[in-house]
N, C-alpha and C. Protein backbone atom coordinates (compact mmCIF):
# COMPACT_ATOMS: atom_id res chain seq x y z
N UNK A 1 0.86 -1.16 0.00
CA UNK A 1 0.00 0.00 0.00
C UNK A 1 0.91 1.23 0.00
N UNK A 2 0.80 1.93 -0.83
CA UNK A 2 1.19 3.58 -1.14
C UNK A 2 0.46 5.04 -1.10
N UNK A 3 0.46 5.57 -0.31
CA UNK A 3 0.10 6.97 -0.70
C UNK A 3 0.86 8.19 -1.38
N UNK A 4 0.53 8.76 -2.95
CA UNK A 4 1.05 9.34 -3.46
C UNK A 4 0.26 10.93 -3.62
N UNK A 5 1.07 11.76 -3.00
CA UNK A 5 0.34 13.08 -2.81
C UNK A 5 -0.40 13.43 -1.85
N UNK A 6 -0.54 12.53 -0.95
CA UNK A 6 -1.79 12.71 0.09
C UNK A 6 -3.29 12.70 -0.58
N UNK A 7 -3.21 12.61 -1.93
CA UNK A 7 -4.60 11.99 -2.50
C UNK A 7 -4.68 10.50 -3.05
N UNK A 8 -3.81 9.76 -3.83
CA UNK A 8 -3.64 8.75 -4.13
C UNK A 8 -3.72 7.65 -3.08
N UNK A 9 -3.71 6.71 -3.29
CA UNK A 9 -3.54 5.28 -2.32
C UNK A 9 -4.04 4.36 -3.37
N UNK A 10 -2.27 3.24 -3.51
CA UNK A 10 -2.49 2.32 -4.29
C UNK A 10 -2.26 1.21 -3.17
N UNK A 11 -3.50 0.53 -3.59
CA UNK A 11 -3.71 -0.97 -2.60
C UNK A 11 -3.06 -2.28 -3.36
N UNK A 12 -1.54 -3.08 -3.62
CA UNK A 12 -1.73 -3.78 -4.39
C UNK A 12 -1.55 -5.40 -3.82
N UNK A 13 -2.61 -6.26 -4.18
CA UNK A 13 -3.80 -7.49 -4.09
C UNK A 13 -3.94 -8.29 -4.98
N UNK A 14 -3.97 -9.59 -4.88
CA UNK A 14 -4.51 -10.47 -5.51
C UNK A 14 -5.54 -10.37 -6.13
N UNK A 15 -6.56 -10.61 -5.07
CA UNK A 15 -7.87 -10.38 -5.64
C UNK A 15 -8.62 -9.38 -5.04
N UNK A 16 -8.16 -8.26 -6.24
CA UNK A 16 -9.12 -6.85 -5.89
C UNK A 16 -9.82 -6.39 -6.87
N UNK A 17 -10.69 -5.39 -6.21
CA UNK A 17 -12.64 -5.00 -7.47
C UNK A 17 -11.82 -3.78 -7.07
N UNK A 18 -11.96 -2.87 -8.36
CA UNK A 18 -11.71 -1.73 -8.61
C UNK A 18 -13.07 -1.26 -8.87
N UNK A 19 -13.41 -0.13 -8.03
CA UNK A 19 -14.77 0.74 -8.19
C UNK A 19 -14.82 2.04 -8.08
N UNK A 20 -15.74 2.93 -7.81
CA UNK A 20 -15.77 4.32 -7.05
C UNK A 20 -17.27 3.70 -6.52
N UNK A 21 -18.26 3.45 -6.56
CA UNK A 21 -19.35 2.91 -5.97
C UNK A 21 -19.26 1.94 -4.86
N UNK A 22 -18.96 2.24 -3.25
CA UNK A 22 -18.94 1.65 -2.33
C UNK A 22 -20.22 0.39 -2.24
N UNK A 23 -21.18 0.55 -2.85
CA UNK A 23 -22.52 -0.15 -2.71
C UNK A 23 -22.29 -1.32 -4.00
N UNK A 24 -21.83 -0.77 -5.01
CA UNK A 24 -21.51 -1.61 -6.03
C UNK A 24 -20.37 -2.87 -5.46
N UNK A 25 -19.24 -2.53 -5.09
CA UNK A 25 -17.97 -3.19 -4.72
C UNK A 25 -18.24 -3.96 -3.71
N UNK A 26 -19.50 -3.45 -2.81
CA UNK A 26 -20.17 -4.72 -1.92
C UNK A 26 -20.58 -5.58 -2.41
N UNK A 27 -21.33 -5.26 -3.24
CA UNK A 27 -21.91 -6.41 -4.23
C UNK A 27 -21.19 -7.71 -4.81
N UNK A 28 -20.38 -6.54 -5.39
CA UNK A 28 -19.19 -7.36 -6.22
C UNK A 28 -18.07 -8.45 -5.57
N UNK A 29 -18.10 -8.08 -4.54
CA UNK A 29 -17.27 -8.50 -3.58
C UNK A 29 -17.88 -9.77 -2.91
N UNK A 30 -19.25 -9.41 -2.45
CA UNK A 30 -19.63 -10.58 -2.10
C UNK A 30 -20.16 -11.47 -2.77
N UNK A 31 -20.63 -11.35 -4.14
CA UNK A 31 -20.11 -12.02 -5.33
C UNK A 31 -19.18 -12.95 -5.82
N UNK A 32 -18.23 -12.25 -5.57
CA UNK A 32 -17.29 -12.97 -5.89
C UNK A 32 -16.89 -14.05 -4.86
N UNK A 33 -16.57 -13.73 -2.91
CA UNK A 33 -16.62 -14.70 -2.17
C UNK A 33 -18.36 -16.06 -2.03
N UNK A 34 -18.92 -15.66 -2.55
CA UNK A 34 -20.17 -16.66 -2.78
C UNK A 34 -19.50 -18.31 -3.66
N UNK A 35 -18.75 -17.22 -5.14
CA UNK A 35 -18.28 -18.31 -6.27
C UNK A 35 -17.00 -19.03 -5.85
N UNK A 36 -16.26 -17.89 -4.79
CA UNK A 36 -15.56 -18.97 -4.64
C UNK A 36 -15.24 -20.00 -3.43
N UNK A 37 -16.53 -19.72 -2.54
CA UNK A 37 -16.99 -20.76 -2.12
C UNK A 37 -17.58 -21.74 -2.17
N UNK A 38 -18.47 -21.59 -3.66
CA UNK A 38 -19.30 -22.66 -4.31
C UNK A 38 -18.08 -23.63 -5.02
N UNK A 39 -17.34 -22.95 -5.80
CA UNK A 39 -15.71 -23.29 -6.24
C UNK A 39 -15.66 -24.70 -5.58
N UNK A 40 -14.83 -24.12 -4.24
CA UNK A 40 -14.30 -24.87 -2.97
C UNK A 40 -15.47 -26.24 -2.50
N UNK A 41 -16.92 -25.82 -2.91
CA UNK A 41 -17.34 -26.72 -2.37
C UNK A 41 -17.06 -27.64 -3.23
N UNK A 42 -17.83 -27.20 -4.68
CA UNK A 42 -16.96 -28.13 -5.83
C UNK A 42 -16.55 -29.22 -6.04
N UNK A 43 -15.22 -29.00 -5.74
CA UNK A 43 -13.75 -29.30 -5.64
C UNK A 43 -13.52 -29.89 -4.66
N UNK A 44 -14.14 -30.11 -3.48
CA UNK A 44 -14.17 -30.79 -2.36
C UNK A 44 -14.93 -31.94 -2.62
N UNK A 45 -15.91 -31.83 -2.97
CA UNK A 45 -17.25 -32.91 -3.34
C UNK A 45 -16.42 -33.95 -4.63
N UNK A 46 -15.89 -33.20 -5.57
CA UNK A 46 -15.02 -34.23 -6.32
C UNK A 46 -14.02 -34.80 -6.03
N UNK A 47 -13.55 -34.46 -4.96
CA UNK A 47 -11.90 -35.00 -4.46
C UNK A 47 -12.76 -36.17 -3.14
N UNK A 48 -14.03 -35.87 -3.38
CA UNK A 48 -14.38 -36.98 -2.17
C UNK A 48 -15.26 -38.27 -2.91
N UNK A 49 -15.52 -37.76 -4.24
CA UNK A 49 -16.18 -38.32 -5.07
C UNK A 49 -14.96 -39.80 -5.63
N UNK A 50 -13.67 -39.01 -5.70
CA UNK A 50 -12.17 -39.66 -6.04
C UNK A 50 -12.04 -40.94 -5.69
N UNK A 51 -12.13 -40.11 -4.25
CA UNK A 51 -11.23 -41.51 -3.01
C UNK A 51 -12.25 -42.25 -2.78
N UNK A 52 -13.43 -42.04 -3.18
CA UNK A 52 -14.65 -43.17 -2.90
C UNK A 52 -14.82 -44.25 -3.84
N UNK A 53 -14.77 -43.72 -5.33
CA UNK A 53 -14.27 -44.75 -6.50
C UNK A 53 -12.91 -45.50 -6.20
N UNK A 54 -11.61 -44.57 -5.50
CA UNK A 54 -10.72 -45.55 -5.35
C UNK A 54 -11.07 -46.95 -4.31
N UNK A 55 -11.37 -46.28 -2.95
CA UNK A 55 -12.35 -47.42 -2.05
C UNK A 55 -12.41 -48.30 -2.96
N UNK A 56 -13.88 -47.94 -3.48
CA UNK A 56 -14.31 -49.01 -4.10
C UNK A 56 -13.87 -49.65 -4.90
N UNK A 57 -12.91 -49.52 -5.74
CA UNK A 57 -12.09 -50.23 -6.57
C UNK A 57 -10.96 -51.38 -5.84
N UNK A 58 -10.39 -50.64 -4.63
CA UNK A 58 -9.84 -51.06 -3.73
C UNK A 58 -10.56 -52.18 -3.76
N UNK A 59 -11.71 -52.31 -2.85
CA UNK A 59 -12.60 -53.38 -2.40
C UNK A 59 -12.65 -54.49 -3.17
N UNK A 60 -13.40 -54.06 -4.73
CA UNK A 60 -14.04 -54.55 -5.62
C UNK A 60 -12.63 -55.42 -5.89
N UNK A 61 -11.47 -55.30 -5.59
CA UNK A 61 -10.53 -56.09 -6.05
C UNK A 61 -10.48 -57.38 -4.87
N UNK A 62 -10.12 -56.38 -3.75
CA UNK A 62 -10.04 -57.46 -2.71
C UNK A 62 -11.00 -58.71 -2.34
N UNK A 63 -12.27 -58.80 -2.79
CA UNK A 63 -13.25 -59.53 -3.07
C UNK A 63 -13.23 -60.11 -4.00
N UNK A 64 -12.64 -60.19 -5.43
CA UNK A 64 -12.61 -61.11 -6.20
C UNK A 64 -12.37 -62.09 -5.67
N UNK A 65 -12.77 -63.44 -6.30
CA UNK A 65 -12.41 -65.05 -5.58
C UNK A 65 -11.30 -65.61 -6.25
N UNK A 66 -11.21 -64.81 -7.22
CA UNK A 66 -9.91 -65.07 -8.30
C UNK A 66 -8.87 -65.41 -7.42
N UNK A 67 -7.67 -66.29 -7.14
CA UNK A 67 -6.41 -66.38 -6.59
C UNK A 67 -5.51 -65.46 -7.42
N UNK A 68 -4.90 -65.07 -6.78
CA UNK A 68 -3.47 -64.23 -7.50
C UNK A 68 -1.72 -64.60 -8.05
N UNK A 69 -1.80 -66.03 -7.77
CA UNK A 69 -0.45 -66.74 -8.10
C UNK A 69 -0.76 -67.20 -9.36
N UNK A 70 -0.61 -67.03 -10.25
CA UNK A 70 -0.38 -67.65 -11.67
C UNK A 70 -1.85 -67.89 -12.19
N UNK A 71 -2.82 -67.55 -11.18
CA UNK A 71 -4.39 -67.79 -11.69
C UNK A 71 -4.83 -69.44 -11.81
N UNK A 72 -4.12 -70.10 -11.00
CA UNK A 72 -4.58 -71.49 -10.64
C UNK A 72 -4.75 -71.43 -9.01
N UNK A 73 -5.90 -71.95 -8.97
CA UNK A 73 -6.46 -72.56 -7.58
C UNK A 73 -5.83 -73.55 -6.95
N UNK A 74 -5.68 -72.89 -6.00
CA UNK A 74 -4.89 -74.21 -5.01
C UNK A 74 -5.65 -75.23 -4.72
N UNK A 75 -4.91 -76.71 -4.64
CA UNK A 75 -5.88 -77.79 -4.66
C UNK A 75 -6.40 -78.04 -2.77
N UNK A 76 -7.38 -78.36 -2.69
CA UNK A 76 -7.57 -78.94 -0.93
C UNK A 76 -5.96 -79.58 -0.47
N UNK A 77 -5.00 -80.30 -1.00
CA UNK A 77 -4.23 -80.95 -0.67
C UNK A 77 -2.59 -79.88 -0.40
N UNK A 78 -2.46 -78.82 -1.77
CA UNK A 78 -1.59 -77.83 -1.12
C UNK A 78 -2.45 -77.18 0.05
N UNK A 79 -3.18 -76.44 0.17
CA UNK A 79 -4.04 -76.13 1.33
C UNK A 79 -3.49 -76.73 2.16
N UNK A 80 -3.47 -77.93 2.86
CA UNK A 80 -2.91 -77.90 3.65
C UNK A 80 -1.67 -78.17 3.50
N UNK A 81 -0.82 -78.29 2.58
CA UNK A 81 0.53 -78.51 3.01
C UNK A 81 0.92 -76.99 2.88
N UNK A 82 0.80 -76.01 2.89
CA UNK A 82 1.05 -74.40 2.39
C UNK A 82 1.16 -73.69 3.91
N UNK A 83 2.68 -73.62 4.43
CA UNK A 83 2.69 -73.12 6.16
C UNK A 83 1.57 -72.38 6.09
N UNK A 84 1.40 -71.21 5.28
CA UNK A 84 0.57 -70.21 5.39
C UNK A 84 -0.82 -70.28 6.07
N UNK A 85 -1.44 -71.53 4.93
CA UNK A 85 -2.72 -71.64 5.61
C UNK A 85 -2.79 -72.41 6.72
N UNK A 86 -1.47 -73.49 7.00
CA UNK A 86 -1.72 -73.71 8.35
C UNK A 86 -1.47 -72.78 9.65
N UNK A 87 -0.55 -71.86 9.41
CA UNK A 87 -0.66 -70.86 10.05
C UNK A 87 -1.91 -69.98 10.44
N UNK A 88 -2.60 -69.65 9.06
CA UNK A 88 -3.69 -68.63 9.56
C UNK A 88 -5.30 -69.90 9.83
N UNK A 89 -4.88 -71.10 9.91
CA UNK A 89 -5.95 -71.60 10.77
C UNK A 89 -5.81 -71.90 11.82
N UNK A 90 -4.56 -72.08 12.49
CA UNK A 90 -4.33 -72.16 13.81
C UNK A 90 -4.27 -70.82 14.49
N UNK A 91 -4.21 -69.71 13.95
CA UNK A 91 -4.53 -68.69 14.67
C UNK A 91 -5.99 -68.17 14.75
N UNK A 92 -6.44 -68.61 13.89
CA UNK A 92 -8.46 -68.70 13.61
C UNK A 92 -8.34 -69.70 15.03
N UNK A 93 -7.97 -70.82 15.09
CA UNK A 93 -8.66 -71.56 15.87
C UNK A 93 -8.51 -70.92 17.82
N UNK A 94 -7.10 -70.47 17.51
CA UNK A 94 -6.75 -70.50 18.79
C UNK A 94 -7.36 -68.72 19.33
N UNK A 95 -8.02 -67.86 17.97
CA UNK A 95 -8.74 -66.94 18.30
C UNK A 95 -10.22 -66.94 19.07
N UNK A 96 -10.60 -68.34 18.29
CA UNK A 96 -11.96 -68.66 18.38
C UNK A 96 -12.33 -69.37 19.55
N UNK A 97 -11.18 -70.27 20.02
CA UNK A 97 -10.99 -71.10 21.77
C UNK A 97 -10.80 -69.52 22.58
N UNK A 98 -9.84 -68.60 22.54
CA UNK A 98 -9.82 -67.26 23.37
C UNK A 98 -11.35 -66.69 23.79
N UNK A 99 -11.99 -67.09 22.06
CA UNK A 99 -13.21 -66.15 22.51
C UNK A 99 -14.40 -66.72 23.53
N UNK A 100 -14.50 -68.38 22.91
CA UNK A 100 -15.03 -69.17 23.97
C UNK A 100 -14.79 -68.87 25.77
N UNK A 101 -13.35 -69.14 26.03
CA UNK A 101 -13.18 -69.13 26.75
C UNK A 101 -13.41 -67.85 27.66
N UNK A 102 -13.24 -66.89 26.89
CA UNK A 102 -14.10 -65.04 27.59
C UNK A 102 -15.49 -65.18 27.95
N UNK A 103 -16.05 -65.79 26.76
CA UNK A 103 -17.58 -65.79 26.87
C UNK A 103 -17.94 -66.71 28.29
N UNK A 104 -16.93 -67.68 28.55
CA UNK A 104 -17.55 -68.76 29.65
C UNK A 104 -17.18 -67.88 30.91
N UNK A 105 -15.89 -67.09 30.95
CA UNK A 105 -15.90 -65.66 31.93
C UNK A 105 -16.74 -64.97 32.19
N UNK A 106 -17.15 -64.56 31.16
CA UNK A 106 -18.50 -63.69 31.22
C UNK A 106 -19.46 -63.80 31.68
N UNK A 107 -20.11 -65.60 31.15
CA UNK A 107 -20.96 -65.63 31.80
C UNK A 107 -21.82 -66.18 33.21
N UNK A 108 -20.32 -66.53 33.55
CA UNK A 108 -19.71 -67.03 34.84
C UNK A 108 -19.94 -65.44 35.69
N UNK A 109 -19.05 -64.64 35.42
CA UNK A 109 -19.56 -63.32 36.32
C UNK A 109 -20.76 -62.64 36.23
N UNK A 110 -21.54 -63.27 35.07
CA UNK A 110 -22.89 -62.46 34.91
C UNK A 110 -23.51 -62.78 36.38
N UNK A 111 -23.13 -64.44 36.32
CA UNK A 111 -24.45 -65.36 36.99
C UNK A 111 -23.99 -64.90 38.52
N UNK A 112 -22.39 -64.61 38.89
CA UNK A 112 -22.42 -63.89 39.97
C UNK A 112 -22.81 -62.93 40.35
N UNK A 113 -22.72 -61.64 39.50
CA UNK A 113 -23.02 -60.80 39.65
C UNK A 113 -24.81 -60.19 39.89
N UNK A 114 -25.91 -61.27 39.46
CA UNK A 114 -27.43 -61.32 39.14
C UNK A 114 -27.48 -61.88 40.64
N UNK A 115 -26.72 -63.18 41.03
CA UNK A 115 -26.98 -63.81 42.63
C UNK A 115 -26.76 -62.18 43.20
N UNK A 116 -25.29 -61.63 43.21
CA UNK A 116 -25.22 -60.84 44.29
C UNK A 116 -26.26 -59.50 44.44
N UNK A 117 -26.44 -59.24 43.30
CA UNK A 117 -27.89 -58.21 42.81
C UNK A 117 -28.87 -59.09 43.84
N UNK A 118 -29.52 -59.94 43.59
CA UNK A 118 -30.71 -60.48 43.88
C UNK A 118 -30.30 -60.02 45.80
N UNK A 119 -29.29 -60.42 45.81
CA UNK A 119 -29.35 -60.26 47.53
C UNK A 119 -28.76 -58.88 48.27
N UNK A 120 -29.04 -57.72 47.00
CA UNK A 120 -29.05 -56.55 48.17
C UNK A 120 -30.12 -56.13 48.50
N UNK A 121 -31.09 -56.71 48.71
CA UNK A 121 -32.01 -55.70 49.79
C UNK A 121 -31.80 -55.60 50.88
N UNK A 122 -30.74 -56.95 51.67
CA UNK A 122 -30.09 -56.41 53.00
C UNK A 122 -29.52 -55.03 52.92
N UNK A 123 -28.78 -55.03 51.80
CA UNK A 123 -27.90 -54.09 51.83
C UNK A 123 -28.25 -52.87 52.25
N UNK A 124 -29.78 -52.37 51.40
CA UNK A 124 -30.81 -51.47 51.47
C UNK A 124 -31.16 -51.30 52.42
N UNK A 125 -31.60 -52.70 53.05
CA UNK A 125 -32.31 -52.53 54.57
C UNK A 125 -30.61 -51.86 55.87
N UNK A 126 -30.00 -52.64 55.60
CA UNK A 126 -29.29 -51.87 56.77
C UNK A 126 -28.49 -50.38 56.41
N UNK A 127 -28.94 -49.99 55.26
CA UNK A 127 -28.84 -48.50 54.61
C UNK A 127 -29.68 -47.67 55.36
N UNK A 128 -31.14 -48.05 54.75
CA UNK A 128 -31.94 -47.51 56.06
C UNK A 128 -32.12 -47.22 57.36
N UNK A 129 -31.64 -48.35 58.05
CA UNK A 129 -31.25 -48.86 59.38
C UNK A 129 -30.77 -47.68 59.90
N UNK A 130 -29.18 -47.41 59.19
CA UNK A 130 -28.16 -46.64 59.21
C UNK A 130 -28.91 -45.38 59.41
N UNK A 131 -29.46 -44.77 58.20
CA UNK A 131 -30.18 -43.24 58.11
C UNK A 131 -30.70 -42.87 59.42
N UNK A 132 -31.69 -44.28 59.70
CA UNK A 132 -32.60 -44.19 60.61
C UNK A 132 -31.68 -43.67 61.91
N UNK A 133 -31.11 -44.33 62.36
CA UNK A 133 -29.93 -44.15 63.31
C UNK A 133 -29.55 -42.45 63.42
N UNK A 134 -29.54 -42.21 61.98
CA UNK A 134 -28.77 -40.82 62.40
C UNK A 134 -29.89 -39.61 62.30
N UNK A 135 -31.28 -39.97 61.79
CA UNK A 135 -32.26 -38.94 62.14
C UNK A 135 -32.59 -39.46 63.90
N UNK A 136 -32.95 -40.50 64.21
CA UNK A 136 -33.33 -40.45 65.99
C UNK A 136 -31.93 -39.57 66.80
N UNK A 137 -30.72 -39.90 66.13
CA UNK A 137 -30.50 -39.25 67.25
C UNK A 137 -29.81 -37.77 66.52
N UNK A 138 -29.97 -36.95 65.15
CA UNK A 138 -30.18 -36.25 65.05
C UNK A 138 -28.53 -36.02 65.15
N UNK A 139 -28.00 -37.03 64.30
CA UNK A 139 -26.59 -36.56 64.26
C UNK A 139 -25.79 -36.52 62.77
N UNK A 140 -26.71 -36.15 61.92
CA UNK A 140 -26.32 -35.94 60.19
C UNK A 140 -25.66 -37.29 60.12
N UNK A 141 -24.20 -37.26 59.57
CA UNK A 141 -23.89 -38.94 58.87
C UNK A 141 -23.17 -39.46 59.77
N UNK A 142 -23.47 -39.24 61.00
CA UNK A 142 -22.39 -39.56 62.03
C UNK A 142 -22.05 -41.15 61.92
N UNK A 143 -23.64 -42.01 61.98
CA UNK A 143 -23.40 -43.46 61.94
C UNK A 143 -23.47 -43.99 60.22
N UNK A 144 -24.29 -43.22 59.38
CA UNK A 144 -24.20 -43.71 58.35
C UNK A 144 -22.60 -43.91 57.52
N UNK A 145 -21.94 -42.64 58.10
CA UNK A 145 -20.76 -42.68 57.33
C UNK A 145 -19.62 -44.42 57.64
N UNK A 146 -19.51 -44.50 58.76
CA UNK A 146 -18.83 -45.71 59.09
C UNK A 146 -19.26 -46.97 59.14
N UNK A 147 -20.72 -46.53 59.33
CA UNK A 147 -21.24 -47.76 59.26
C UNK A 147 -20.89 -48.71 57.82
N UNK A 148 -21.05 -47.29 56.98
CA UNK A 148 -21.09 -47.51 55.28
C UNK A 148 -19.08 -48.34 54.59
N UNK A 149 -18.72 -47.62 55.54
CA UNK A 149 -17.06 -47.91 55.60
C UNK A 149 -17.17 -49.23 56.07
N UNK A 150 -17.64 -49.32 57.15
CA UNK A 150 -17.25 -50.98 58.01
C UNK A 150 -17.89 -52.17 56.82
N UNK A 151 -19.09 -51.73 56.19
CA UNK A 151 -19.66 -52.75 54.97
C UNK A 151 -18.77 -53.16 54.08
N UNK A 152 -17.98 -51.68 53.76
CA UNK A 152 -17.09 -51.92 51.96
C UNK A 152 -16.32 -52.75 52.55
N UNK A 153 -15.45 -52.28 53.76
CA UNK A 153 -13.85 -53.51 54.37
C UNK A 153 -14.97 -54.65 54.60
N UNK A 154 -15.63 -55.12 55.27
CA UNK A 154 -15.95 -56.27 55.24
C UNK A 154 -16.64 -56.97 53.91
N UNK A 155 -16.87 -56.44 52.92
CA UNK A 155 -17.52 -56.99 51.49
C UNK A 155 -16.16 -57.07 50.84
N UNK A 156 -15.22 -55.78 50.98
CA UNK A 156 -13.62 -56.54 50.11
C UNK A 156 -13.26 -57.62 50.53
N UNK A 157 -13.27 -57.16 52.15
CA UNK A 157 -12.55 -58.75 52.76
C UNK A 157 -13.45 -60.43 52.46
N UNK A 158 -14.12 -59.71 52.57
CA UNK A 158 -15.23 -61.70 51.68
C UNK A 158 -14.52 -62.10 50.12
N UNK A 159 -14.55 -60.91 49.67
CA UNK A 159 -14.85 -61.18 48.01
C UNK A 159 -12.99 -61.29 47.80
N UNK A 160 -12.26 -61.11 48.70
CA UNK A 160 -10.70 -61.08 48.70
C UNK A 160 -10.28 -62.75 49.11
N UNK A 161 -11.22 -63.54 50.02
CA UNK A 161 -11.00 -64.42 50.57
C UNK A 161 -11.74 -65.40 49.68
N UNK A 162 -13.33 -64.84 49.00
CA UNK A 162 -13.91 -65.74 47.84
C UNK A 162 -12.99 -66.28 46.81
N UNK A 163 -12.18 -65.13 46.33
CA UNK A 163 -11.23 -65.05 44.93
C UNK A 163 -10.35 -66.31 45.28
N UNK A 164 -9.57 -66.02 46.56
CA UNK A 164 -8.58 -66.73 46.92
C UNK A 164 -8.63 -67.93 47.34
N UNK A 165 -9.77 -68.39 47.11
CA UNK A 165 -9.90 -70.09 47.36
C UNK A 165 -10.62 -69.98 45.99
N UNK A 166 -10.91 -69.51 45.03
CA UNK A 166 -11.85 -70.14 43.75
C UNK A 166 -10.44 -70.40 43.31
């Protein structure tokens, strides 16, 4: 930017609207940022249009049933003599025993976890108990608080001594 004479001022820009009509050059201006945001959208929408045909081409390959070595099918008998596939079935298998064996975890702690559900309404009841305790004698959490403490150490200490003999 230059001022020449104290009347001049040259602004020099990429993209500039030369006017004398301030109302016009609004126009023009926002005109022009409209197109070249429509531009941008464009150009975005096709570069996403791109990588979606590549995807899919990607895919569309990886799904062929075609084999890729010389275009002969391996017989059942290389199959298994081929480390490869004995490799990736013993890791299928020994994925599929892992998963068994989670699921029998699982549902081993479900069935604990539904028993120990089923039997808190003690829990509830000596919750109450507790409250009760501290409205008669009108002492906020005086008994609820420890009482509530003495439960957790004695429920770790069960479930510490359960673990340790299962």
């Amino acid at each position: 930017m230059t001022v020449t004479g104290g009347k001049e001022i040259a602004i020099a820009t990429r993209e500039a609207v030369a006017g004398d009509d301030l109302a016009t050059l609004d126009q023009t201006v926002l005109a022009r940022f409209r197109a070249d945001v429509e531009t941008e959208r464009a150009e975005r929408t096709d570069s996403i249009r791109l990588q979606l045909n590549a995807i899919r081409r990607i895919v569309s390959h990886l799904r062929q049933k075609r084999p890729r070595h010389g275009g002969l099918r391996m017989t059942t008998q290389d199959q298994e003599q081929d480390p490869l596939v004995k490799g990736v079935r013993l890791h299928g298998d020994r994925v599929r025993r892992a998963r068994e064996k989670a699921s029998r975890r699982w549902r081993a702690a479900w069935d604990r976890s539904v028993c120990l559900a089923g039997s808190s309404s003690p829990h509830a009841d000596r919750h109450l108990r507790r409250r009760w305790l501290d409205r008669v004698f009108q002492s906020g959490l005086f008994w609820t608080a420890p009482l509530l403490m003495l439960g957790a150490i004695i429920g770790c200490w069960s479930a510490w001594r359960w673990m340790r003999n299962a």
